[in-house]
Protein backbone atom coordinates (compact mmCIF):
# COMPACT_ATOMS: atom_id res chain seq x y z
CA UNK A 1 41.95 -18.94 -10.71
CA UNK A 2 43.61 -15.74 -8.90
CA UNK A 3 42.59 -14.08 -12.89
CA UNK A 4 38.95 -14.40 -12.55
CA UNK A 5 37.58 -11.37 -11.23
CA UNK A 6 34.60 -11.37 -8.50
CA UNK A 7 32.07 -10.51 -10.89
CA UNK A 8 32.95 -12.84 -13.56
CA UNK A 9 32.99 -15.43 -10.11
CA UNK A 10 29.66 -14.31 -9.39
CA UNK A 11 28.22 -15.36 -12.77
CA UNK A 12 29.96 -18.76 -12.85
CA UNK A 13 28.18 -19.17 -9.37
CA UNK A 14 24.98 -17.91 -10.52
CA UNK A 15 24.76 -19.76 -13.41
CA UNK A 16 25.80 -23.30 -11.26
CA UNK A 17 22.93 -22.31 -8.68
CA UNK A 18 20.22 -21.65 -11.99
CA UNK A 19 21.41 -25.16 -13.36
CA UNK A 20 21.41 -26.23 -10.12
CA UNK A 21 17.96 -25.78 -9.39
CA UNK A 22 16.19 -29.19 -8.81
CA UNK A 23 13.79 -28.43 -11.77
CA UNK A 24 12.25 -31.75 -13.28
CA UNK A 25 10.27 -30.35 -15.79
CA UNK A 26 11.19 -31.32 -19.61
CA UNK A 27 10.75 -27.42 -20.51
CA UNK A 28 10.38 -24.08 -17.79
CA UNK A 29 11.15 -20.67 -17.96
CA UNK A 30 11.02 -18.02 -15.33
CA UNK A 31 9.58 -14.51 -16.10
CA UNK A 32 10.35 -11.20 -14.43
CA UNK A 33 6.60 -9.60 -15.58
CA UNK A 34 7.36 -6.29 -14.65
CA UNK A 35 10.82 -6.22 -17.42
CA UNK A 36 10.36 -9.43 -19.30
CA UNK A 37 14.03 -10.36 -18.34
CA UNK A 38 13.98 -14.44 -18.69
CA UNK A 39 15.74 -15.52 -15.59
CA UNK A 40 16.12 -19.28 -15.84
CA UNK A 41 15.44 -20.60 -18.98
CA UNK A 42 15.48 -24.69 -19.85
CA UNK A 43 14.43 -25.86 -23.40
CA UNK A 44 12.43 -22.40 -23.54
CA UNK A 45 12.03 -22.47 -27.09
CA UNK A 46 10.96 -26.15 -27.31
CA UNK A 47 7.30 -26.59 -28.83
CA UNK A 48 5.11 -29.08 -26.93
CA UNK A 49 1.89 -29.11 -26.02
CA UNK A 50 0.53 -26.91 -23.29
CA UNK A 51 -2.80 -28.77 -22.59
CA UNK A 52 -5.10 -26.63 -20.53
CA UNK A 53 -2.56 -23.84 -20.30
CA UNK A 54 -4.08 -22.60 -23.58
CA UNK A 55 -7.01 -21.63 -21.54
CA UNK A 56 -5.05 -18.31 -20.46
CA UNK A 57 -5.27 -17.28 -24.23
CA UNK A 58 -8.86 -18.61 -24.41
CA UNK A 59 -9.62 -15.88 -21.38
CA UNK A 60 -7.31 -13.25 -22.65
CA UNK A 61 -9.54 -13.18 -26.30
CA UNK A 62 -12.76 -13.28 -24.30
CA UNK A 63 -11.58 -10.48 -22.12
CA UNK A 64 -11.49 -8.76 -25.35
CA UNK A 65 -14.58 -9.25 -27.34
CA UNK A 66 -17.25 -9.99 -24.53
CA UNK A 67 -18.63 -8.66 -22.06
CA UNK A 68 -18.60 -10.40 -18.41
CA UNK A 69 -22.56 -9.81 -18.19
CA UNK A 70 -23.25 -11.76 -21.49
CA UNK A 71 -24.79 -14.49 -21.89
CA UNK A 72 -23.75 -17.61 -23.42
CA UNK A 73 -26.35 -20.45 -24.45
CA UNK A 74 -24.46 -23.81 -24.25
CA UNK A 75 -24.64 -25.98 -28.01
CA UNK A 76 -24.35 -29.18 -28.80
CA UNK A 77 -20.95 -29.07 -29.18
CA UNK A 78 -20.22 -27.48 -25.72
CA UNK A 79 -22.00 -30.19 -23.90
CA UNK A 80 -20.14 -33.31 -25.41
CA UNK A 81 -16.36 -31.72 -25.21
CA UNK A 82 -14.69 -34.20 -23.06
CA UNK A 83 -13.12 -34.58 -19.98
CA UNK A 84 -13.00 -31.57 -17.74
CA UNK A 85 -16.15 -30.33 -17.54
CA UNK A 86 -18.98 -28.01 -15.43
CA UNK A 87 -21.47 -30.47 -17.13
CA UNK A 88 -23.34 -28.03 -19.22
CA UNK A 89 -26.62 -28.78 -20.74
CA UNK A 90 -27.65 -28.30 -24.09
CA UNK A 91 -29.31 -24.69 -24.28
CA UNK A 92 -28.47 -23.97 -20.85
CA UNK A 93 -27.86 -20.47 -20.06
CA UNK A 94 -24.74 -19.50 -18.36
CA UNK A 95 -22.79 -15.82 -18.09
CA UNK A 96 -19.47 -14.99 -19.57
CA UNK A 97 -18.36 -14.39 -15.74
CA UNK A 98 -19.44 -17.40 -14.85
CA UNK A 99 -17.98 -19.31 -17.66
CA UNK A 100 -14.84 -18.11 -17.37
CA UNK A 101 -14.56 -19.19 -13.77
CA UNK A 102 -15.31 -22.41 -15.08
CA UNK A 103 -12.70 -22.52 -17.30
CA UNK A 104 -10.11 -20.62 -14.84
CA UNK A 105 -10.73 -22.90 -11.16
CA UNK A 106 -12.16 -26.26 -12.86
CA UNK A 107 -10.56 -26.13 -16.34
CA UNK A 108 -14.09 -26.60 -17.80
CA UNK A 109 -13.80 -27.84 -21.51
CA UNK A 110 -17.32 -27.49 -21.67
CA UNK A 111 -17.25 -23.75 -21.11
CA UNK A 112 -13.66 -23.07 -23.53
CA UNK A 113 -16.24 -24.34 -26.50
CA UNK A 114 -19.55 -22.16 -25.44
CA UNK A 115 -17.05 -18.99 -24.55
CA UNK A 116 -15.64 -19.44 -28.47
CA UNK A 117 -18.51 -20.47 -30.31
CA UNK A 118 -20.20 -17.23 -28.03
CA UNK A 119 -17.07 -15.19 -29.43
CA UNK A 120 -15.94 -16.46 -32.26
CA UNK A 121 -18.84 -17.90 -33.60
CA UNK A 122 -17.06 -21.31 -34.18
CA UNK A 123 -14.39 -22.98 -32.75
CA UNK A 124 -11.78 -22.84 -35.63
CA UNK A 125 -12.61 -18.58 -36.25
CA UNK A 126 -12.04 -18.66 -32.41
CA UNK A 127 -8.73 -20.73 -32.79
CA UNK A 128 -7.83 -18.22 -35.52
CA UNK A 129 -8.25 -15.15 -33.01
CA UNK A 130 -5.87 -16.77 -30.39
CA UNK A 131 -3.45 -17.51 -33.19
CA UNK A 132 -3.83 -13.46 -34.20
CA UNK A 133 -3.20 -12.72 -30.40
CA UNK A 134 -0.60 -14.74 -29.50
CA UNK A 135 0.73 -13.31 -32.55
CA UNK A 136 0.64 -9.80 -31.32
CA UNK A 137 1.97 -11.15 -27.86
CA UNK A 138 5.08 -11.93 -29.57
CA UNK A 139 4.78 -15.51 -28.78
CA UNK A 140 5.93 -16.73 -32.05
CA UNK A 141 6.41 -20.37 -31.54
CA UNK A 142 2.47 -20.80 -30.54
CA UNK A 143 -0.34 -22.38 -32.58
CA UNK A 144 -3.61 -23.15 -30.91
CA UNK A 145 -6.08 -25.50 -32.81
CA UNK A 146 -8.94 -25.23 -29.89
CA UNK A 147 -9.50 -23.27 -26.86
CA UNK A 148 -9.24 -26.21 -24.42
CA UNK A 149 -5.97 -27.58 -24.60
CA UNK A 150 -7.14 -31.02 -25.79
CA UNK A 151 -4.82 -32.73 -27.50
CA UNK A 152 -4.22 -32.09 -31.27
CA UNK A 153 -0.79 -32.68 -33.64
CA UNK A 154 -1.05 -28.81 -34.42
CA UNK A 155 -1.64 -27.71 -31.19
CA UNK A 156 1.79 -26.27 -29.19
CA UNK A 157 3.61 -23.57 -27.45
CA UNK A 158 6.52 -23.47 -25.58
CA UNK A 159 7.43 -22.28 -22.23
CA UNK A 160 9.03 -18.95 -22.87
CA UNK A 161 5.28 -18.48 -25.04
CA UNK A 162 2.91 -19.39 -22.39
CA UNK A 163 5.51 -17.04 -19.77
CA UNK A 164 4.19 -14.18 -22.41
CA UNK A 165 0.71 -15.07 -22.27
CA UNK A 166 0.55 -15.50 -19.02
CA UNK A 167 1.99 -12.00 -18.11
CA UNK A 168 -0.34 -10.33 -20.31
CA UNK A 169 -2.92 -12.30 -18.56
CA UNK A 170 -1.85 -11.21 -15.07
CA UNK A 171 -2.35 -7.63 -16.41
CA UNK A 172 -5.81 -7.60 -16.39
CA UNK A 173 -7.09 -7.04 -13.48
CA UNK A 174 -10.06 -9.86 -13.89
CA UNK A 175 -8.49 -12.55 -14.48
CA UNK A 176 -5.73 -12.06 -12.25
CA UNK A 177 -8.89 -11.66 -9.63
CA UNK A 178 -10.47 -15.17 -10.99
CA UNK A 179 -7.44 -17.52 -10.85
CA UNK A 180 -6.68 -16.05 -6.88
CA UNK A 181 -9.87 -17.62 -5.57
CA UNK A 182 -10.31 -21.40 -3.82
CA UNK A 183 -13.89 -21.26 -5.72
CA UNK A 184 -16.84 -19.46 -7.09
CA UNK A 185 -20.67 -20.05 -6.85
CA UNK A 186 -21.45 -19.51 -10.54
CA UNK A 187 -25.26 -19.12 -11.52
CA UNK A 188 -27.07 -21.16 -14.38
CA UNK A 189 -30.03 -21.60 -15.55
CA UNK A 190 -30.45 -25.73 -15.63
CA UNK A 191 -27.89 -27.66 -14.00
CA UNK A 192 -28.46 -26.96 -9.85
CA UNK A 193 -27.14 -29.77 -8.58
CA UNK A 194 -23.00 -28.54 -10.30
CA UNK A 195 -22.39 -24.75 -8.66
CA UNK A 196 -19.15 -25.05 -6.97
CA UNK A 197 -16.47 -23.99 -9.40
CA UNK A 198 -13.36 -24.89 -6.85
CA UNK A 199 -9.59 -23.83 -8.06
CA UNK A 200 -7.34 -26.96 -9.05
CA UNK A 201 -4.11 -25.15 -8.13
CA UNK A 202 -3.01 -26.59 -5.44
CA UNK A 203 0.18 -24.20 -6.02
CA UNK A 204 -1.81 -21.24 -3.90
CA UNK A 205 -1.91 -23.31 -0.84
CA UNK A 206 1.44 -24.25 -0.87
CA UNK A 207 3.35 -21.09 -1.68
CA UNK A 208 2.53 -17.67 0.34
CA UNK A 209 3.48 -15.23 -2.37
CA UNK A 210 1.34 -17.57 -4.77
CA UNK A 211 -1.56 -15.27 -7.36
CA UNK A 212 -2.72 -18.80 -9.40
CA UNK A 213 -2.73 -18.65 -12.69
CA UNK A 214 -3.44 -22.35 -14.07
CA UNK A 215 -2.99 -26.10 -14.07
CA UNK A 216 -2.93 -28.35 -17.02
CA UNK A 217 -2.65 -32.24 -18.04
CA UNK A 218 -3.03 -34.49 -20.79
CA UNK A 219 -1.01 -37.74 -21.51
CA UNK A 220 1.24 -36.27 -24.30
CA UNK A 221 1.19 -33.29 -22.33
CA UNK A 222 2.23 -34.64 -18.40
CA UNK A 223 1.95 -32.37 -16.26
CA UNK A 224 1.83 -28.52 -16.90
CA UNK A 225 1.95 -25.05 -14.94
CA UNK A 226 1.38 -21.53 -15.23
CA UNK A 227 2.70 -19.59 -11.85
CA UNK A 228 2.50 -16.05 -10.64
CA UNK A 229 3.95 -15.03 -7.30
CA UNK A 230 4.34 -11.49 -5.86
CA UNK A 231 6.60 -10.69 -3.44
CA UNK A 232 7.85 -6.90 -2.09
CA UNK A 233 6.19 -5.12 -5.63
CA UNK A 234 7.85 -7.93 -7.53
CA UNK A 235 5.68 -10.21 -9.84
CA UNK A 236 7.21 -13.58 -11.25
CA UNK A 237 5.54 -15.39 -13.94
CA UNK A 238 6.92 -19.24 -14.03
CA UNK A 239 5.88 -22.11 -16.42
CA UNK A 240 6.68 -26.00 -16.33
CA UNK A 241 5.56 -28.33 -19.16
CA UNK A 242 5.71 -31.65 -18.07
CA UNK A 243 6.70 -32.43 -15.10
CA UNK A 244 6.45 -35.25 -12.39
CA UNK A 245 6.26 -32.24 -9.64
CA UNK A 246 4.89 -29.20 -11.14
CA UNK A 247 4.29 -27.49 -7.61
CA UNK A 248 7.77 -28.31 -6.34
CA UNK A 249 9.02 -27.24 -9.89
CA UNK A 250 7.28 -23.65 -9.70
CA UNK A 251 8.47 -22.91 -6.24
CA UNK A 252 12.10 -23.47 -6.71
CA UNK A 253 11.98 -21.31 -9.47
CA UNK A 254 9.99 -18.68 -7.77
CA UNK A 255 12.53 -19.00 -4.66
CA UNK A 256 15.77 -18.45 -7.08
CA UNK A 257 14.08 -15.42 -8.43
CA UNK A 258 13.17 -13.93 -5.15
CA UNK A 259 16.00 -14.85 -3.68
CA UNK A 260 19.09 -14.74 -6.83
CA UNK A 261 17.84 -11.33 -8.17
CA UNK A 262 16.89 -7.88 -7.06
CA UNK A 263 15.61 -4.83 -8.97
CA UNK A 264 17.66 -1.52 -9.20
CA UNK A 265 15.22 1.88 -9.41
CA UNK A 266 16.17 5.17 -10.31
CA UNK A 267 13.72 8.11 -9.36
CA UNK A 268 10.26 8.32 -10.30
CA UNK A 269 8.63 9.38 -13.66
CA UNK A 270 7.82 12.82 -12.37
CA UNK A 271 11.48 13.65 -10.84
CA UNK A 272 13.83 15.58 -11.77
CA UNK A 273 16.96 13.89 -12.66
CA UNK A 274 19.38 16.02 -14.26
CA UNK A 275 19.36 19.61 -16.55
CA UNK A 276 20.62 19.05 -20.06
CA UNK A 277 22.09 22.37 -21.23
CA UNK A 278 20.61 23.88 -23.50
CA UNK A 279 21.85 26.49 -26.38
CA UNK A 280 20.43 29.76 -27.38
CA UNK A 281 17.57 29.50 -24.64
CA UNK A 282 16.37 31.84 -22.34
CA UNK A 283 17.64 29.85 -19.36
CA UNK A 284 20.73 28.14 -20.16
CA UNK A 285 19.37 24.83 -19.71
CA UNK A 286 16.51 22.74 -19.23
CA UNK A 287 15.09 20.24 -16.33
CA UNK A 288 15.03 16.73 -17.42
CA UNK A 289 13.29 13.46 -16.16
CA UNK A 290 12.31 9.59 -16.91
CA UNK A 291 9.84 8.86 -20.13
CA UNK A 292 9.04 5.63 -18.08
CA UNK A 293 10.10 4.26 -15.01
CA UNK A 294 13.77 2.94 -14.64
CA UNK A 295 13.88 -0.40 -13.64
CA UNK A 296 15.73 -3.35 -13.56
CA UNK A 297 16.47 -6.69 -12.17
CA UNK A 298 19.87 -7.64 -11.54
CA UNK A 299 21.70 -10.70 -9.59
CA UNK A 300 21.80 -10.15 -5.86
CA UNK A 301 25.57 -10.35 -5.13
CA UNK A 302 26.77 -8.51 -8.58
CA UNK A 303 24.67 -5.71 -8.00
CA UNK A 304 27.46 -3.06 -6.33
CA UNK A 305 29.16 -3.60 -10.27
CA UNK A 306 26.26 -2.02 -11.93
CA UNK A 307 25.86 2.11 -12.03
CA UNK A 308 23.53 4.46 -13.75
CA UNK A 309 24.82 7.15 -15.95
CA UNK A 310 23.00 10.05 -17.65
CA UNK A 311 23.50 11.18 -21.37
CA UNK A 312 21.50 14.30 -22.88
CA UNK A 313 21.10 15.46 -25.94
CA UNK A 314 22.25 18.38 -27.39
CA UNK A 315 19.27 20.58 -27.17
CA UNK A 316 18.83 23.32 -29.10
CA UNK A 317 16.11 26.61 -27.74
CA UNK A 318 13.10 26.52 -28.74
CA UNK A 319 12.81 23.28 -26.43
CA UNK A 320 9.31 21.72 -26.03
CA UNK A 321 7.87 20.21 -22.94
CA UNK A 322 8.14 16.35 -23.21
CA UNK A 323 11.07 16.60 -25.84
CA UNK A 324 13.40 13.73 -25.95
CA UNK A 325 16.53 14.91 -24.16
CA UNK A 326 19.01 11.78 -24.28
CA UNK A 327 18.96 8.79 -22.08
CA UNK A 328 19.21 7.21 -18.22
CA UNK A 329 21.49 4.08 -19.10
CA UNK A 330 22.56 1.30 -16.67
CA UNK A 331 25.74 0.08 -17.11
CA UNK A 332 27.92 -2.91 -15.94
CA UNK A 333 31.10 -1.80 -16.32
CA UNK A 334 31.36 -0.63 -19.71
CA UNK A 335 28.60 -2.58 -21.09
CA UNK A 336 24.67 -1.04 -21.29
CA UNK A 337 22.36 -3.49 -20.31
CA UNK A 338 19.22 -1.35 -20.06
CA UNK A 339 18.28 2.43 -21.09
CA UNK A 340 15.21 4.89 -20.05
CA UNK A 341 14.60 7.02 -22.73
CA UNK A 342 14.44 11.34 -21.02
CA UNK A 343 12.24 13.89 -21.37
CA UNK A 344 12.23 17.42 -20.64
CA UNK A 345 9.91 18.52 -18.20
CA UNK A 346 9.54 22.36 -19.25
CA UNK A 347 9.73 24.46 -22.14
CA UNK A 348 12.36 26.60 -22.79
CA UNK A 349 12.26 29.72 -25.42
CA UNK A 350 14.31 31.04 -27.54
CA UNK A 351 16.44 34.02 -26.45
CA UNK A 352 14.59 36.87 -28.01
CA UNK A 353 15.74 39.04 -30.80
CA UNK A 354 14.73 42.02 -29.70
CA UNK A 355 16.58 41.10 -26.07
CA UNK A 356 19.50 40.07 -28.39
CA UNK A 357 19.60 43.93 -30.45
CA UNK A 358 19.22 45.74 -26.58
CA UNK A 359 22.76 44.15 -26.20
CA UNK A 360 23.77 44.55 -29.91
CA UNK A 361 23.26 48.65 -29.42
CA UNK A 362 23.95 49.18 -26.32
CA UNK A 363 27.78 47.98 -26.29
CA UNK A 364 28.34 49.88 -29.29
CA UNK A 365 26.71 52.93 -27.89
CA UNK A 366 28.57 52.19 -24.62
CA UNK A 367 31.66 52.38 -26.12
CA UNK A 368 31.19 55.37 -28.22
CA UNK A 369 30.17 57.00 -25.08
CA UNK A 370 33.78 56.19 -23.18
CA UNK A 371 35.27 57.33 -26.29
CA UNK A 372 33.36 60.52 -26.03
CA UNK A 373 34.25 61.59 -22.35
CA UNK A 374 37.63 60.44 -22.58
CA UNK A 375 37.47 62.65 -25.99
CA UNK A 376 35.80 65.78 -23.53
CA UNK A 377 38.22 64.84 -20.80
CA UNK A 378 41.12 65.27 -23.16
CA UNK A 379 40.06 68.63 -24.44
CA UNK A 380 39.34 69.92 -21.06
CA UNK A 381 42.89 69.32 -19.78
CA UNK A 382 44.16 71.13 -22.49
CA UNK A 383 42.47 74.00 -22.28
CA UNK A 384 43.38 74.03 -18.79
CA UNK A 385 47.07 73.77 -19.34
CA UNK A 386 46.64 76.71 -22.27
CA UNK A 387 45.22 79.31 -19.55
CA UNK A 388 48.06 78.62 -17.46
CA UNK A 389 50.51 79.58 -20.09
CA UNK A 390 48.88 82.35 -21.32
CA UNK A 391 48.87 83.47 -17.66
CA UNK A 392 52.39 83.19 -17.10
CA UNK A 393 53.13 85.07 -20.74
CA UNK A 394 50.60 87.65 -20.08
């Protein structure tokens, strides 16, 4: 064993503590939001069906086309969607707002069907907008038949899926609001007796870095999970599909993650980093920073093996502010395993001609001029030496 080296030690111990973890769940993945680097990954890839996890998506497309002070009237169809419900009434008047706590803390069916038909105008255009953003999410291995989760053959996802979703979903600054609170008073216009809208997750009393996101069962579907924590500027995004202890499940992934990895930074977006010469310019090079931020999440014990480098490009004058100008790379040993794009910060001109031709004429006028006074110099000492002669033959 004296061959294996400490890094390569690290990773064998790394990946034994990641398959390790005591994770029940059939399928989970774990999400670093801020990079999308998949820390722990089991049967990511495997389509099943997400139940009310779907309901992220469902909010995501509402976030999109409505507004939060609509208002929704409750059909037919709303009213009799089964199971979880707020008990809409048919023609009852209800807010988007309001609705979409619903759906968020209680997992209302009743409001996924009045939010879509409100949207979409019916539930399968609706089903076809979540298909178009999941799409665009880069969740590939997604198709939603309804906005509830309900059971349906053609209704899946898969873990590493949802763990998209539900990052996008924690970027918008509503939702991510909704899904932190116990409950919600919502208003309506004819059910009074059904106001308390109170969160099912019990994963935000249990866990202090816990931000929601959402709960979700059915009987083909066990026992599901969306989880965000956020810890020291860190946001993890977790998801277990069925699973006999979803909570326990989420927190021993969000544990490994806080705990296995640790970001790497490099400067700031408006830093200089470096000067990246620069040819033909009026200064002879040019100041150069980050296109984005530099960041990166790395295993906690490995991280002394991993270094950041800088690479410009050959620049050429004139140079333009905000020019690409080559890259920040992070390597592990020889291998790149993440790159920042760079930028220049200021503009740098051309050396002028007419600066140029000063230079051009004056060394040729320079030299003439030497030539000249060493030319007078010469004839002076000669005439100097002839008067002495002719003063000694005279």
């Amino acid at each position: 064993m004296r061959w294996l080296s400490g890094a390569w030690l690290w990773l064998l111990a790394l990946a034994a503590w990641s398959q390790n973890l005591p994770i029940q769940a059939k399928s989970a993945v774990l999400l670093e939001a801020r990079t999308g680097q998949v820390l722990y990954a089991k049967n990511a890839h495997l389509r099943l069906p997400p139940a009310s996890l779907t309901k992220m998506m469902t909010a995501l497309v509402v976030m999109e086309h409505a507004a939060l002070d609509d208002i929704v009237t409750a059909s037919k169809r709303a009213v009799e969607t089964p199971a979880s419900s707020m008990h809409l009434k048919e023609g009852e008047q209800v807010s988007v707002r309001d609705l979409l706590y619903a759906l968020l803390l209680r997992s209302a069916n009743d409001a996924a069907v009045a939010l879509a038909e409100h949207v979409g105008g019916s539930v399968e255009q609706f089903a076809r907008m979540m298909n178009e953003k999941a799409q665009a999410l880069g969740a590939k291995n997604t198709h939603f038949t309804n906005p509830h989760g309900l059971h349906e053959p053609n209704h899946y996802s898969t873990a590493y899926d949802l763990a998209l979703i539900a990052r996008a979903f924690m970027e918008n600054e509503t939702l991510r609001t909704i899904v932190q609170q116990r409950y919600h008073i919502v208003q309506r216009s004819l059910n009074q007796e059904d106001l308390w809208m109170v969160n099912k997750a019990r994963f935000l009393q249990m866990y202090p870095y816990a931000e929601g996101i959402k709960t979700g069962y059915t009987r083909p579907a066990g026992f599901c999970f969306a989880g965000s924590a956020s810890k020291e500027g860190r946001r993890l995004i977790a998801i277990v599909l069925n699973s006999p202890q979803r909570e326990q499940d989420t927190i021993a992934l969000m544990e490994y993650g806080f705990n296995a990895w640790v970001p790497l930074e490099y400067g700031t977006v408006d830093m200089v980093v470096g000067h990246a010469p620069v040819a033909h310019g009026r200064q002879a090079n040019a100041p150069v920073g980050l296109a984005q931020p530099a960041y990166w999440v790395v295993p906690a014990s490995q991280r002394h093996h991993y270094q950041w480098a800088l690479t410009f490009s050959p620049l050429q004058a004139p140079v333009a502010q905000n020019q690409p100008a080559g890259w920040l790379v992070l390597k592990q040993g020889e291998r790149i395993v993440y790159r920042v794009p760079l930028r220049t910060l200021s503009a740098v001109e051309v050396r002028s001609a007419t600066y140029a031709s000063v230079w051009a004429a004056l060394v040729p006028m320079g030299v003439l001029g030497i030539l000249a006074w060493r030319r007078h110099t010469a004839r002076q000492r000669n005439r100097i030496v002839l008067h002495r002669r002719v003063g000694r033959w005279g």
